[in-house]
N, C-alpha and C. Protein backbone atom coordinates (compact mmCIF):
# COMPACT_ATOMS: atom_id res chain seq x y z
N UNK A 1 -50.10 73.36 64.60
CA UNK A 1 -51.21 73.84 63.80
C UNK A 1 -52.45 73.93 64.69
N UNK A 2 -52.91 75.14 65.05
CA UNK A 2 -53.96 75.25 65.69
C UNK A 2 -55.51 75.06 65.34
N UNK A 3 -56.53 74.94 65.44
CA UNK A 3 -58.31 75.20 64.97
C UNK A 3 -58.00 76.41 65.12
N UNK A 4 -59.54 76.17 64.15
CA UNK A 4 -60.47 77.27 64.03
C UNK A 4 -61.14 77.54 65.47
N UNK A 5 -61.32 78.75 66.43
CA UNK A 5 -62.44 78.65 67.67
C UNK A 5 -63.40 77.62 67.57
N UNK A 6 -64.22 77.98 66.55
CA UNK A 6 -65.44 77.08 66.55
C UNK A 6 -65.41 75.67 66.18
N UNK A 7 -64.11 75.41 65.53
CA UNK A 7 -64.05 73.83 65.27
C UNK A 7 -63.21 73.41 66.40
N UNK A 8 -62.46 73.89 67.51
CA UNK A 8 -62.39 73.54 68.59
C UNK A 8 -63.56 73.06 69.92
N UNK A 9 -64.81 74.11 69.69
CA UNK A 9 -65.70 74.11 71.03
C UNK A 9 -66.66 72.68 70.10
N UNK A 10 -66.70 72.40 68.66
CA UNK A 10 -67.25 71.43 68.32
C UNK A 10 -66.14 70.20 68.51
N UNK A 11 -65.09 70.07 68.39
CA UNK A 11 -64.76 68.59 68.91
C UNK A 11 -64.50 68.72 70.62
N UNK A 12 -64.41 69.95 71.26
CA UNK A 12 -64.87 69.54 72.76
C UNK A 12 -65.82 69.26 72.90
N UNK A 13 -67.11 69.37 72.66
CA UNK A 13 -68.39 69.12 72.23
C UNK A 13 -68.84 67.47 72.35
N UNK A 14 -67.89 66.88 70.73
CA UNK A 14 -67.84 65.60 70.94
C UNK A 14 -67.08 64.48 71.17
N UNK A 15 -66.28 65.04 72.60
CA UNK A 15 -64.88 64.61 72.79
C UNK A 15 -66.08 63.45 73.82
N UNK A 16 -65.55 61.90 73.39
CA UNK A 16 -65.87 61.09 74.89
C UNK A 16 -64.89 61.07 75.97
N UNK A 17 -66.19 60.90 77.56
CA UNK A 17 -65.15 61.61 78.82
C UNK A 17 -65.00 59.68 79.11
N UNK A 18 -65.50 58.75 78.53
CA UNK A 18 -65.86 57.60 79.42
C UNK A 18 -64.76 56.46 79.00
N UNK A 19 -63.54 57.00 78.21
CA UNK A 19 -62.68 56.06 76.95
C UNK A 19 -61.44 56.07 78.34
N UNK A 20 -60.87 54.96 78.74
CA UNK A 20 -59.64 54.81 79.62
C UNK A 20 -58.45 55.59 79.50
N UNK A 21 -57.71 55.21 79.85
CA UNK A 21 -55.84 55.98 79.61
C UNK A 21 -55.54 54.46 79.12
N UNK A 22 -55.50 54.44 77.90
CA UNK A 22 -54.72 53.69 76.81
C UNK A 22 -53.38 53.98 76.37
N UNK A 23 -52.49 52.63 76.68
CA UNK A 23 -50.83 53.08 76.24
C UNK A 23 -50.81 51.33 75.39
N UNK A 24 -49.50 51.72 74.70
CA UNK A 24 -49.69 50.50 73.30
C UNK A 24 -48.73 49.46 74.72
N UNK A 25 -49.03 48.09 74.25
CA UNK A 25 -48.88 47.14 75.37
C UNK A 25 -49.98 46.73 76.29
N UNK A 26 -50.98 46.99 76.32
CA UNK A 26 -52.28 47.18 76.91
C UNK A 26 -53.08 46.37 76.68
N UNK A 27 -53.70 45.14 77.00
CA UNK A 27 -54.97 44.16 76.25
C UNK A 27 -56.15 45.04 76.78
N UNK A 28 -56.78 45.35 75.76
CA UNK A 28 -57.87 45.50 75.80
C UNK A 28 -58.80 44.80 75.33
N UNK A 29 -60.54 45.49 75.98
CA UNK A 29 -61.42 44.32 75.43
C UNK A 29 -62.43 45.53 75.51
N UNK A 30 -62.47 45.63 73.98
CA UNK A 30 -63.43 46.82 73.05
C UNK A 30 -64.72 46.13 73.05
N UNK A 31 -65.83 46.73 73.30
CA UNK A 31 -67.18 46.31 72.77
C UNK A 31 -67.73 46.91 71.75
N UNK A 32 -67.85 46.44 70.72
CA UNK A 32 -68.21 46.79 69.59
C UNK A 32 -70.13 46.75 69.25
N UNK A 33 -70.62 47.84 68.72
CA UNK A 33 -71.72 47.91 68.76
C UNK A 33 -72.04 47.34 67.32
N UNK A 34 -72.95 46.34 66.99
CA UNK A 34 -72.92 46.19 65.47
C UNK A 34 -74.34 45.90 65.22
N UNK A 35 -74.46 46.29 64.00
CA UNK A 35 -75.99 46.37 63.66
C UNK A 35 -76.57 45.51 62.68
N UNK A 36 -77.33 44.81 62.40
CA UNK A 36 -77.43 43.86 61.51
C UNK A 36 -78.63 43.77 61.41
N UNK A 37 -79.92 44.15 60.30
CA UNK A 37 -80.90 44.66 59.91
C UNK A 37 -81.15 45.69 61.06
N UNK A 38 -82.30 45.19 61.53
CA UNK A 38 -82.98 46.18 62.44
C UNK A 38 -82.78 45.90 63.76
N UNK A 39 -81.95 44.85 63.94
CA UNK A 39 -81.12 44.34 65.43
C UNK A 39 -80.27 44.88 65.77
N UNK A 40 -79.41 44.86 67.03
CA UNK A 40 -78.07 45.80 67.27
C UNK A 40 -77.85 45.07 68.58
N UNK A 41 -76.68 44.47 68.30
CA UNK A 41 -76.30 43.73 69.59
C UNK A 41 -74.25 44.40 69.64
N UNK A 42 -73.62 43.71 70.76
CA UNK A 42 -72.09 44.16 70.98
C UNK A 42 -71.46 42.67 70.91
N UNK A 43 -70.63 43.13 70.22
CA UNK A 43 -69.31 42.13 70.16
C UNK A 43 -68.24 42.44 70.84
N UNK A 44 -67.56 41.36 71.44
CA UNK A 44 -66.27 41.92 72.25
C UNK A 44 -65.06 41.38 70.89
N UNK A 45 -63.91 42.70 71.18
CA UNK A 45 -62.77 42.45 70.02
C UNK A 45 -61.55 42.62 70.77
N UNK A 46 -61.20 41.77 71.36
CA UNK A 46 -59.67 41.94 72.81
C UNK A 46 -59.09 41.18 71.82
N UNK A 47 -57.20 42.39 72.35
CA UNK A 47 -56.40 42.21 71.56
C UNK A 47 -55.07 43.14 72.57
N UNK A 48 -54.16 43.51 71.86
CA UNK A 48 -52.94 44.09 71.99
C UNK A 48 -53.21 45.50 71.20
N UNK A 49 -53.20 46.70 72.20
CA UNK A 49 -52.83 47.86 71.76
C UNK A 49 -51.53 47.99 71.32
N UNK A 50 -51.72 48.16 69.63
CA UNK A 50 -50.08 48.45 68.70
C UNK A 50 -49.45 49.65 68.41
N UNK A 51 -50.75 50.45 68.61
CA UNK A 51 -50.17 51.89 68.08
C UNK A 51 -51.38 52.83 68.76
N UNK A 52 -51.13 54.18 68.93
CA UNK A 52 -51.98 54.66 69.59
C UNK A 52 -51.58 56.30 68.66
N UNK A 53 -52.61 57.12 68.24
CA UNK A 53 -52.11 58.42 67.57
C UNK A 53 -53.09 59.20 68.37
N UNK A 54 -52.67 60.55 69.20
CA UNK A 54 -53.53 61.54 69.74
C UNK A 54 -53.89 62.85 68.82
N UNK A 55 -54.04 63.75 69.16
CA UNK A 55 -54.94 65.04 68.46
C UNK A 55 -56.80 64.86 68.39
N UNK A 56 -57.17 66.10 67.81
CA UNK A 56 -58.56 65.88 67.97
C UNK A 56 -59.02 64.48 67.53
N UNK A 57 -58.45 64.11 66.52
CA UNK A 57 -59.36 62.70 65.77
C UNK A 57 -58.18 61.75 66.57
N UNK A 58 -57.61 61.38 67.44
CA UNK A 58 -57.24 60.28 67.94
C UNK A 58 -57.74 58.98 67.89
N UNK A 59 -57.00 58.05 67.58
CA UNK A 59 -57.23 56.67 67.56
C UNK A 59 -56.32 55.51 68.00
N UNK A 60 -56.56 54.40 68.08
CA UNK A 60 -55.89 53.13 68.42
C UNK A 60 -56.42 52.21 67.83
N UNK A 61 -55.02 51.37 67.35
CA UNK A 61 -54.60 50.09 66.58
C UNK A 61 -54.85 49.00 67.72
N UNK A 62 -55.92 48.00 67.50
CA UNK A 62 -55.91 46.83 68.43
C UNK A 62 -55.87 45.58 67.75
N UNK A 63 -54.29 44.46 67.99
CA UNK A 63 -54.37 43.47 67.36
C UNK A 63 -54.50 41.88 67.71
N UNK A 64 -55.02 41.46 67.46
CA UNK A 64 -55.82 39.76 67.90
C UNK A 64 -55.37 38.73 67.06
N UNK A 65 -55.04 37.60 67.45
CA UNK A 65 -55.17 36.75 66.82
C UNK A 65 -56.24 35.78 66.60
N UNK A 66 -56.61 35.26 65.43
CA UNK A 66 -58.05 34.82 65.27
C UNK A 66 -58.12 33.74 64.13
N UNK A 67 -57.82 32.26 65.06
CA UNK A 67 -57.59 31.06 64.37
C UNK A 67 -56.25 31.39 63.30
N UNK A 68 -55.12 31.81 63.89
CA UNK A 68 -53.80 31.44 63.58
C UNK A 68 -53.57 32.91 62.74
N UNK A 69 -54.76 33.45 62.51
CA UNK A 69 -54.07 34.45 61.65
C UNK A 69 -54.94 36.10 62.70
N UNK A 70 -53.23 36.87 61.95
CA UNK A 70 -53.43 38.55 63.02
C UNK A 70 -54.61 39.32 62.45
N UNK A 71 -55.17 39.64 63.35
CA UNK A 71 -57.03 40.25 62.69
C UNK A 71 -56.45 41.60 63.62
N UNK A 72 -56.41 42.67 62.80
CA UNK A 72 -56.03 43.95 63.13
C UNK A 72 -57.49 45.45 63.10
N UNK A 73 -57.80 46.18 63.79
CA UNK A 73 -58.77 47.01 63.73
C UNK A 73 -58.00 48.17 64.36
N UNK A 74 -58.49 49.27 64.06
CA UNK A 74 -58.58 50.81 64.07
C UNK A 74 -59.71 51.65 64.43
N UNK A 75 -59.73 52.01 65.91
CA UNK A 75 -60.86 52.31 66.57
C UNK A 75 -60.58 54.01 67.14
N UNK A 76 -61.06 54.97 66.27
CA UNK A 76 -61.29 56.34 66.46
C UNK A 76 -61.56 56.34 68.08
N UNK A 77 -60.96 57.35 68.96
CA UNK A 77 -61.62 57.70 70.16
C UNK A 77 -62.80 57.99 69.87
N UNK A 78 -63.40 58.64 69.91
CA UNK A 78 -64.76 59.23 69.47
C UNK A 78 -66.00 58.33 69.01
N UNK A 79 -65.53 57.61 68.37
CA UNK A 79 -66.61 56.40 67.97
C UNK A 79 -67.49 56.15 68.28
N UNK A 80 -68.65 56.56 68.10
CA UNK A 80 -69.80 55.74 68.54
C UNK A 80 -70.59 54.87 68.51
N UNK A 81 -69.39 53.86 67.62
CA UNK A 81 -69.43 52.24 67.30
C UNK A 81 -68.88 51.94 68.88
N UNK A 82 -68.12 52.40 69.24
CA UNK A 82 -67.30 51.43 70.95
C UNK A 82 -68.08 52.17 71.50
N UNK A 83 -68.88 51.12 72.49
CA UNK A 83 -69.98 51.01 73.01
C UNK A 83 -68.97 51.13 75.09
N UNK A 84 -67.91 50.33 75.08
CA UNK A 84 -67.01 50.39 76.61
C UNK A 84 -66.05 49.62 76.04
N UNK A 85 -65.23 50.14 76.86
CA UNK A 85 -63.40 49.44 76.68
C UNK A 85 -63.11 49.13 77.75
N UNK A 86 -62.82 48.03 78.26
CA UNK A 86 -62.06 47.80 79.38
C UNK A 86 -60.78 47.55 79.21
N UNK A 87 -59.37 47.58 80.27
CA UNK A 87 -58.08 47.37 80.20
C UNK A 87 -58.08 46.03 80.95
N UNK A 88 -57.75 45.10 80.17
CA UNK A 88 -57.83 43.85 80.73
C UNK A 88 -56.56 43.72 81.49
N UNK A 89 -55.18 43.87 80.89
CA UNK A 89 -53.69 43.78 81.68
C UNK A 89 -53.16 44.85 81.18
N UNK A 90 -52.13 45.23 81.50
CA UNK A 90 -50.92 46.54 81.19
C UNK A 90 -49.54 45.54 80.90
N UNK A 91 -49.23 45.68 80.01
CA UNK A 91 -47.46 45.59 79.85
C UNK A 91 -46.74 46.80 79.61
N UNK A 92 -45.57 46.06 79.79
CA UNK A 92 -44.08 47.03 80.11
C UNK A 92 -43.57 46.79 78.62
N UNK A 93 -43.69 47.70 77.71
CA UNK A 93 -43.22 47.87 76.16
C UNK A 93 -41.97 48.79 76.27
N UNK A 94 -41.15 49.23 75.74
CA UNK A 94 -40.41 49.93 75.45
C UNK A 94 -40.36 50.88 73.77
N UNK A 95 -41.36 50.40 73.10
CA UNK A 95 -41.53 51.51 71.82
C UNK A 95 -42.96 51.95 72.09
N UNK A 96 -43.25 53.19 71.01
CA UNK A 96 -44.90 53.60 71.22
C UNK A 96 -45.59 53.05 70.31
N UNK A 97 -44.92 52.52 69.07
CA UNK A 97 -45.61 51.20 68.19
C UNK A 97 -45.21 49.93 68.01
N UNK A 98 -45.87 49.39 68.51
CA UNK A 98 -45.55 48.01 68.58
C UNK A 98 -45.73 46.96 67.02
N UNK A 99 -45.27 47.38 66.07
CA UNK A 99 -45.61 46.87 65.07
C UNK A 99 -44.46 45.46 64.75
N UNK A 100 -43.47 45.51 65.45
CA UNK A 100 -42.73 44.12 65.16
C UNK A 100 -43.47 42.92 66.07
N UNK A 101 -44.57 43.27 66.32
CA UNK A 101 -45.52 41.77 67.06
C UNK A 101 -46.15 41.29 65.80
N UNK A 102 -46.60 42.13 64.76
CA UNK A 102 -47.01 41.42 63.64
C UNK A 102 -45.54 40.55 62.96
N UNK A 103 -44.34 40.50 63.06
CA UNK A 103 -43.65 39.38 62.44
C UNK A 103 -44.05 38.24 63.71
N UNK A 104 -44.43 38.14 64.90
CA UNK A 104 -43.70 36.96 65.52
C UNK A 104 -44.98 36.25 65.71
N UNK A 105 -44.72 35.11 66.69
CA UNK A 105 -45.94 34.33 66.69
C UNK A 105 -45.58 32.99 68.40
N UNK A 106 -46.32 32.92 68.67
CA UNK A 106 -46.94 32.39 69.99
C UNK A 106 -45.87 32.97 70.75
N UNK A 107 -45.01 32.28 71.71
CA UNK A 107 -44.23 32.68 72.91
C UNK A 107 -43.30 33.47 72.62
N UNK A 108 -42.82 33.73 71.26
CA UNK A 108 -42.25 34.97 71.37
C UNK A 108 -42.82 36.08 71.20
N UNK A 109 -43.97 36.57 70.77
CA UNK A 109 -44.92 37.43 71.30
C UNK A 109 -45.27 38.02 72.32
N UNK A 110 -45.08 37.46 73.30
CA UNK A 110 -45.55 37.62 74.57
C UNK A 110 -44.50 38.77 75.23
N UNK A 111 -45.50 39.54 75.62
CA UNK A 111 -45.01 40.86 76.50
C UNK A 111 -44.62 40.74 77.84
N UNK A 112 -44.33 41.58 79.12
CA UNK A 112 -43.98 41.67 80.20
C UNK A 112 -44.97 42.22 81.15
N UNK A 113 -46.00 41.73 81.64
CA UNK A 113 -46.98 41.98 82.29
C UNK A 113 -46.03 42.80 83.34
N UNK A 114 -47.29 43.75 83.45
CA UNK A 114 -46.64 45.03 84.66
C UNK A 114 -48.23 45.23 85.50
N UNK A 115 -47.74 45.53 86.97
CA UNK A 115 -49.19 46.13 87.61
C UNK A 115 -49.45 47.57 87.38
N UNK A 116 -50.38 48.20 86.56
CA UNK A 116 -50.44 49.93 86.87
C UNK A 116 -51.87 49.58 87.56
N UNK A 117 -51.91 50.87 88.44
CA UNK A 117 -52.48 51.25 89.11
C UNK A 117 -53.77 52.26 88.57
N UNK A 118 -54.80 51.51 88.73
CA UNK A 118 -56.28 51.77 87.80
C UNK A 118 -56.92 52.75 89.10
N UNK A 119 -57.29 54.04 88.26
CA UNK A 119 -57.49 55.16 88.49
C UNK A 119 -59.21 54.77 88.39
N UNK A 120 -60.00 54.71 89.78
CA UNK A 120 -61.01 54.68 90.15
C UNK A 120 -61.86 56.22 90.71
N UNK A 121 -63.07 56.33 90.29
CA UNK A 121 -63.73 57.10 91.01
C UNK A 121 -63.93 57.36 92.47
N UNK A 122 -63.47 58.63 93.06
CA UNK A 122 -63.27 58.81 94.21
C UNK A 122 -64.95 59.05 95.14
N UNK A 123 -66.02 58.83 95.49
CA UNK A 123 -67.00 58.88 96.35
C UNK A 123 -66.89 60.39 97.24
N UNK A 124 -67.37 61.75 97.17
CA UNK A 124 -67.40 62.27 97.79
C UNK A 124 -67.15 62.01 99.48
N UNK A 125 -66.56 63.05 99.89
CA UNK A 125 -66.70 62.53 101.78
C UNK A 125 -67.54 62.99 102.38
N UNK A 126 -68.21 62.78 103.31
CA UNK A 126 -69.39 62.95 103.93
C UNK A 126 -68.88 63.77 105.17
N UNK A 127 -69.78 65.11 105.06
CA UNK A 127 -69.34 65.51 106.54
C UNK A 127 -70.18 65.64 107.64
N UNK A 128 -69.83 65.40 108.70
CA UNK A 128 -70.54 64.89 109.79
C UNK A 128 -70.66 65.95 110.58
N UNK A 129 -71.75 66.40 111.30
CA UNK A 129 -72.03 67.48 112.03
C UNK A 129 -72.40 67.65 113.45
């Protein structure tokens, strides 16, 4: 199912360029922008990427545990509540939703830490004359 032209050049428009390469297995550590009267400070919300859905409105499932019980959130790419995401570790999952981590609990939970290779900004080269 394709857009409309113009409702395409509007979500390129407000597509964010600054959101990582997120895959479910992933701890992340979301900063959350939150506002509370006329204050506005960030909360950090690190957890386990469970599910991840792409297309224009793309989003990801991030789940935590928080004093014994699973505290689950749903964070739109686009958001301009997530303030930066960092990828804290990468695991080696084998499904694209990880939703049987909500039955288990402490060490059987635990995933298979893997090294990927974090895609850094390259520094122009300087040429010498």
């Amino acid at each position: 199912m394709s857009q409309h032209p113009i409702m395409e050049k509007l979500a390129a428009k407000l597509q964010r360029k600054d959101i990582p390469e997120l895959s479910p297995g992933d701890t992340v550590r979301v900063q959350v922008r939150i506002k509370e009267g006329d204050k506005e400070r960030t909360q950090a919300f690190e957890g386990t990427v469970i599910s991840r859905s792409s297309g224009p409105t793309g989003s990801f499932t991030v789940r935590k545990m928080s004093f014994g019980t699973g505290v689950e959130r749903i964070f739109p790419f686009n958001s301009k509540v997530i303030d930066k995401i960092e990828v804290v570790r990468s695991n080696q999952v084998r499904r694209a939703k990880l939703f049987y981590l909500r039955g288990l609990r402490g060490k059987a939970a635990r995933l298979r830490e893997v090294e990927r290779p974090t895609v850094a900004a390259v520094a122009p080269a300087t040429v010498e004359q």
